[in-house]
C-alpha atoms as a PDB file:
ATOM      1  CA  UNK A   1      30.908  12.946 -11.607  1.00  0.00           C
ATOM      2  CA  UNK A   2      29.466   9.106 -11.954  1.00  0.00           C
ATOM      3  CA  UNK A   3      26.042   8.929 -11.657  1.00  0.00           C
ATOM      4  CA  UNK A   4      24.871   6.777  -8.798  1.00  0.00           C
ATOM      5  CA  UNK A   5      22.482   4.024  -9.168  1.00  0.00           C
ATOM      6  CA  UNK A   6      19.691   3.135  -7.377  1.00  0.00           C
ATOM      7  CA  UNK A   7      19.690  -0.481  -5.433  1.00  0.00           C
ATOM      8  CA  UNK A   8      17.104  -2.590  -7.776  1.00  0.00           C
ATOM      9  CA  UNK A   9      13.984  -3.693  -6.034  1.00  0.00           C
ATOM     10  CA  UNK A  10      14.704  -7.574  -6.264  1.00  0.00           C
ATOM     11  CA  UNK A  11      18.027  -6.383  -4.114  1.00  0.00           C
ATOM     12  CA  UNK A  12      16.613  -3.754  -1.596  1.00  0.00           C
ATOM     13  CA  UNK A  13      13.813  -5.704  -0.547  1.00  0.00           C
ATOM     14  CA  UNK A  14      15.529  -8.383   1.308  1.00  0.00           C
ATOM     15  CA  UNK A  15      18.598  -6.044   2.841  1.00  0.00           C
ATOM     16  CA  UNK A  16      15.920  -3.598   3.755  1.00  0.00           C
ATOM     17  CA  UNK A  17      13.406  -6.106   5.739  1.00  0.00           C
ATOM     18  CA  UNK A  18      16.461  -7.317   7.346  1.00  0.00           C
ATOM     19  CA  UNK A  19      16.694  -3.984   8.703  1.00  0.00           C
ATOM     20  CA  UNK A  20      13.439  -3.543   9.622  1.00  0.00           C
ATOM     21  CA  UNK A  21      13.151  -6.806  11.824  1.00  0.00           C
ATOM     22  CA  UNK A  22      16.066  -5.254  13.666  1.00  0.00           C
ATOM     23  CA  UNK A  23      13.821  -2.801  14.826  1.00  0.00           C
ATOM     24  CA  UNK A  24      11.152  -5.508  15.941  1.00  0.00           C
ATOM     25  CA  UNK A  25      13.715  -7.919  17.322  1.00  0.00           C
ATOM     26  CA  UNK A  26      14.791  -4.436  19.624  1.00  0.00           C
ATOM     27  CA  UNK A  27      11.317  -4.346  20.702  1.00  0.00           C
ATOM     28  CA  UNK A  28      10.826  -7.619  21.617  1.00  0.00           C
ATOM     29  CA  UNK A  29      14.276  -7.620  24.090  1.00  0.00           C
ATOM     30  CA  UNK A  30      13.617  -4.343  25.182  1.00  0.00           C
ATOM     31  CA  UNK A  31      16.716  -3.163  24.002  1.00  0.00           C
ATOM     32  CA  UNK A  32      17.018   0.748  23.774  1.00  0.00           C
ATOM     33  CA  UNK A  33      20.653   0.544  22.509  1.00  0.00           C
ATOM     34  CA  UNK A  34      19.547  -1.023  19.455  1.00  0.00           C
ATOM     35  CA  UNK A  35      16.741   0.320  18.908  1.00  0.00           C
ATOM     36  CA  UNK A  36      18.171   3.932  18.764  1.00  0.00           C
ATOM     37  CA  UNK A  37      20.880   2.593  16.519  1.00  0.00           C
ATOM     38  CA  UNK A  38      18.421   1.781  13.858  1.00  0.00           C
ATOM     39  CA  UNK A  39      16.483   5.432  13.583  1.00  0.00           C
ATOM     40  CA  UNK A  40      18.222   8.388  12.302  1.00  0.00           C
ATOM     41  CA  UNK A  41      18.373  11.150  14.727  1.00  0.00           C
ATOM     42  CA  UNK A  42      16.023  13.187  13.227  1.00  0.00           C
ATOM     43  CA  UNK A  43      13.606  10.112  12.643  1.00  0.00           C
ATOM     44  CA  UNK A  44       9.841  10.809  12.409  1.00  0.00           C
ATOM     45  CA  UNK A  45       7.377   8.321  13.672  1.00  0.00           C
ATOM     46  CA  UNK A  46       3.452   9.406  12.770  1.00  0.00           C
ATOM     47  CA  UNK A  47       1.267   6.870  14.669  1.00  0.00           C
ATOM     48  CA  UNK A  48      -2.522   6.545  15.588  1.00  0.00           C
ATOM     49  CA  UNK A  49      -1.205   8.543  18.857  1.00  0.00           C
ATOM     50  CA  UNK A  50       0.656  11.475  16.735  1.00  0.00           C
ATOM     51  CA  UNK A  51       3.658  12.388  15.888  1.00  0.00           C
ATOM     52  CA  UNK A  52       6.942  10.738  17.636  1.00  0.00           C
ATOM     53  CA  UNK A  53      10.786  11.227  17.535  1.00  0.00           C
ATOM     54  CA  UNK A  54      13.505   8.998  18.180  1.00  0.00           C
ATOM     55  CA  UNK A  55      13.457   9.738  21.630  1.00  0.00           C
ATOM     56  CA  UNK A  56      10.180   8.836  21.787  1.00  0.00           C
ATOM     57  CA  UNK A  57      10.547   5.086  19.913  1.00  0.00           C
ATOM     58  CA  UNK A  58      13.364   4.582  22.162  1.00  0.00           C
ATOM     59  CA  UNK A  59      11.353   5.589  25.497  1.00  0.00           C
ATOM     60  CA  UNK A  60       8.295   3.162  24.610  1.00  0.00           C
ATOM     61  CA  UNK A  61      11.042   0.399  25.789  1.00  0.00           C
ATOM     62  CA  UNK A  62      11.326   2.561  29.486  1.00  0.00           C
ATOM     63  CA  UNK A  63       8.908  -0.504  30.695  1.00  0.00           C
ATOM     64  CA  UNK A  64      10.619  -3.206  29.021  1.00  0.00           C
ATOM     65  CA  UNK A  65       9.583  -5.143  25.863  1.00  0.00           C
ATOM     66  CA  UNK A  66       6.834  -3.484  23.750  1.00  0.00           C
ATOM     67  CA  UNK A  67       5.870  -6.660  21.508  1.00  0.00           C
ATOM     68  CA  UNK A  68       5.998  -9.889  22.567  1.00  0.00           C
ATOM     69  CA  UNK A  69       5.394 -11.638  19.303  1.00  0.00           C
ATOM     70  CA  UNK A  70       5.227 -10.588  15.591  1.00  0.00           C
ATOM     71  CA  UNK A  71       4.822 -11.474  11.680  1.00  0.00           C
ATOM     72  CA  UNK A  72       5.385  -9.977   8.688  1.00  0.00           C
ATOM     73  CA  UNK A  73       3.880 -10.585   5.710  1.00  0.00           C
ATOM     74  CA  UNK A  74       3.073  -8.418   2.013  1.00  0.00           C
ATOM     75  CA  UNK A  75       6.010  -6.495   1.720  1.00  0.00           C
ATOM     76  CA  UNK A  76       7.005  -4.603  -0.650  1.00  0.00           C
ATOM     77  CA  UNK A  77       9.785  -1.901  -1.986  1.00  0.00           C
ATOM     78  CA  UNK A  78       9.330   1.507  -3.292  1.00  0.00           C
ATOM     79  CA  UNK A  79      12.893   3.747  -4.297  1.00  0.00           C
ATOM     80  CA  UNK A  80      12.990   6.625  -3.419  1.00  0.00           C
ATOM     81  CA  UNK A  81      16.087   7.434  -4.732  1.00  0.00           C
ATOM     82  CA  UNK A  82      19.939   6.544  -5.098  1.00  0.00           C
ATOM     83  CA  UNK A  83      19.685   6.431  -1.328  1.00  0.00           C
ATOM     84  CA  UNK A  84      16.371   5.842   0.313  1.00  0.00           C
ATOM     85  CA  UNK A  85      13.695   3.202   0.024  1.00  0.00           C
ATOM     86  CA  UNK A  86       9.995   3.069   0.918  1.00  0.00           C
ATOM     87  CA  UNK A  87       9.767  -0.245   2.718  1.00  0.00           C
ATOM     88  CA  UNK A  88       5.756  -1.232   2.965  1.00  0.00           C
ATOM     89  CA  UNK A  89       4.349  -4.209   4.408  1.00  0.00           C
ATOM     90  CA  UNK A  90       1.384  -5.936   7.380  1.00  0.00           C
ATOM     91  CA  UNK A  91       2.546  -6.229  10.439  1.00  0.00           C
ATOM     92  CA  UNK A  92       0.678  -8.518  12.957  1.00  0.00           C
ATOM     93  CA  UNK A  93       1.933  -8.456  16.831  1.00  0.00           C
ATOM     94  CA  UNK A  94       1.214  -9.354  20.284  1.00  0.00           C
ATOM     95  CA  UNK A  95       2.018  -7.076  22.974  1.00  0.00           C
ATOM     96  CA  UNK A  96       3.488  -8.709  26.227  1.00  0.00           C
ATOM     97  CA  UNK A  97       1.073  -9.900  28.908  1.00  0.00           C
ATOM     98  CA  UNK A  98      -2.017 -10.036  25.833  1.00  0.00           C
ATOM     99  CA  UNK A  99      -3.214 -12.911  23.887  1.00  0.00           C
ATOM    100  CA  UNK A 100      -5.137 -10.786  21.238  1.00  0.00           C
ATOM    101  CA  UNK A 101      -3.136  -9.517  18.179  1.00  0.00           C
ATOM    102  CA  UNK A 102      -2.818  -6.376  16.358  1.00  0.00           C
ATOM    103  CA  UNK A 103      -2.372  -5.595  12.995  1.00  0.00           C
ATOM    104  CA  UNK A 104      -1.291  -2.647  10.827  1.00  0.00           C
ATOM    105  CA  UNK A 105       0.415  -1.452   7.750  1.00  0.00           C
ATOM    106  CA  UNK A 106       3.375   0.197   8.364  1.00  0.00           C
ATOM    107  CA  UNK A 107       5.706   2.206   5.982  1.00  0.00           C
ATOM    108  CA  UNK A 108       9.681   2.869   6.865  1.00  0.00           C
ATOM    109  CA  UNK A 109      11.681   5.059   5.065  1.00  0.00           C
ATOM    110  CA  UNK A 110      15.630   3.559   4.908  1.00  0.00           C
ATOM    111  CA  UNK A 111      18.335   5.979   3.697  1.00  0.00           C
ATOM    112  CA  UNK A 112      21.789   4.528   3.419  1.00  0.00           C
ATOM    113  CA  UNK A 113      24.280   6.670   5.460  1.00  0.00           C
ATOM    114  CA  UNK A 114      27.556   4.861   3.537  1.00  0.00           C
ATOM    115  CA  UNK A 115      28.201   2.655   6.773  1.00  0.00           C
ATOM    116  CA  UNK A 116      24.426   1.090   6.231  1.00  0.00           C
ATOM    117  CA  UNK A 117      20.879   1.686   6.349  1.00  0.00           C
ATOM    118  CA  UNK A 118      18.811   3.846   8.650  1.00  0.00           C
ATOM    119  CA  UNK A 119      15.406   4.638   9.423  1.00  0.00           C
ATOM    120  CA  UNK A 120      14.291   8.158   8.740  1.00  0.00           C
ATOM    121  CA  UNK A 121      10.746   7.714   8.899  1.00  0.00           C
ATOM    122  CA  UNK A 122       7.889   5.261   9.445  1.00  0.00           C
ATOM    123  CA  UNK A 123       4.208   5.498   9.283  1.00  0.00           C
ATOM    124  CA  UNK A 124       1.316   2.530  11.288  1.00  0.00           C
ATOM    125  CA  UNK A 125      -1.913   2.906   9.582  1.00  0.00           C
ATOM    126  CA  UNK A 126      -4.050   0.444  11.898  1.00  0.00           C
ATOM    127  CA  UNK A 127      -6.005  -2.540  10.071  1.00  0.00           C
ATOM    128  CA  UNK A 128      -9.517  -1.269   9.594  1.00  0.00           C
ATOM    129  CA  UNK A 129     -12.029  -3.599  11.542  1.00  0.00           C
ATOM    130  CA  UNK A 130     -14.955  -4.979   9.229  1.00  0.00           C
END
């Protein structure tokens, strides 16, 4: 049996981000569909709030839009494996109807499922005031 390879860092990075603005972009339409299509059914969210499935990602967009505006900025890749990367990076973002932004540091686990990549897990560690 051929070994498999991991994807090298210089590679993942960009493919990986990609993905992960998917998930913003769904956030900023409100768009369920695509939202849900990005997180693996058993995804794992663990937030400032707790812990959160893909149910519950997908239901924060019951309203509408959850983020109005965002940026990211300092990311970086960590493998994980022939098939998942650790992708690591700031986020800032505006939530509709607010002028003030947030920040965090947020951590998404991608897993290619043959077809493409998918988010398993992801971790917001709010920016730390002072």
């Amino acid at each position: 049996m051929p070994k498999q390879m991991s994807l090298p860092a210089s590679v993942a990075l960009p493919e990986i981000l990609d993905c992960e603005r998917l998930v913003w972009e769904a956030l900023i339409r409100g768009d369920q569909a695509a939202d849900a299509a990005a997180l693996h059914p058993e995804f794992l969210g663990v937030y400032p709030s707790g812990f959160a499935n893909r149910q519950d990602h997908v239901a924060q967009l019951d309203a509408g839009p959850s983020v109005a505006s965002y940026h990211l900025s300092d990311a970086r890749i960590l493998d994980l494996g022939p098939t998942c990367q650790c992708l690591s990076y700031r986020a800032r973002f505006t939530r509709p109807g607010c002028e003030h932004a947030e920040e965090m540091y947020v951590s998404s686990i991608w897993q290619w499922q043959g077809e493409g990549w998918i988010n398993i897990f992801s971790q917001d560690t709010p920016l730390a005031c002072g």
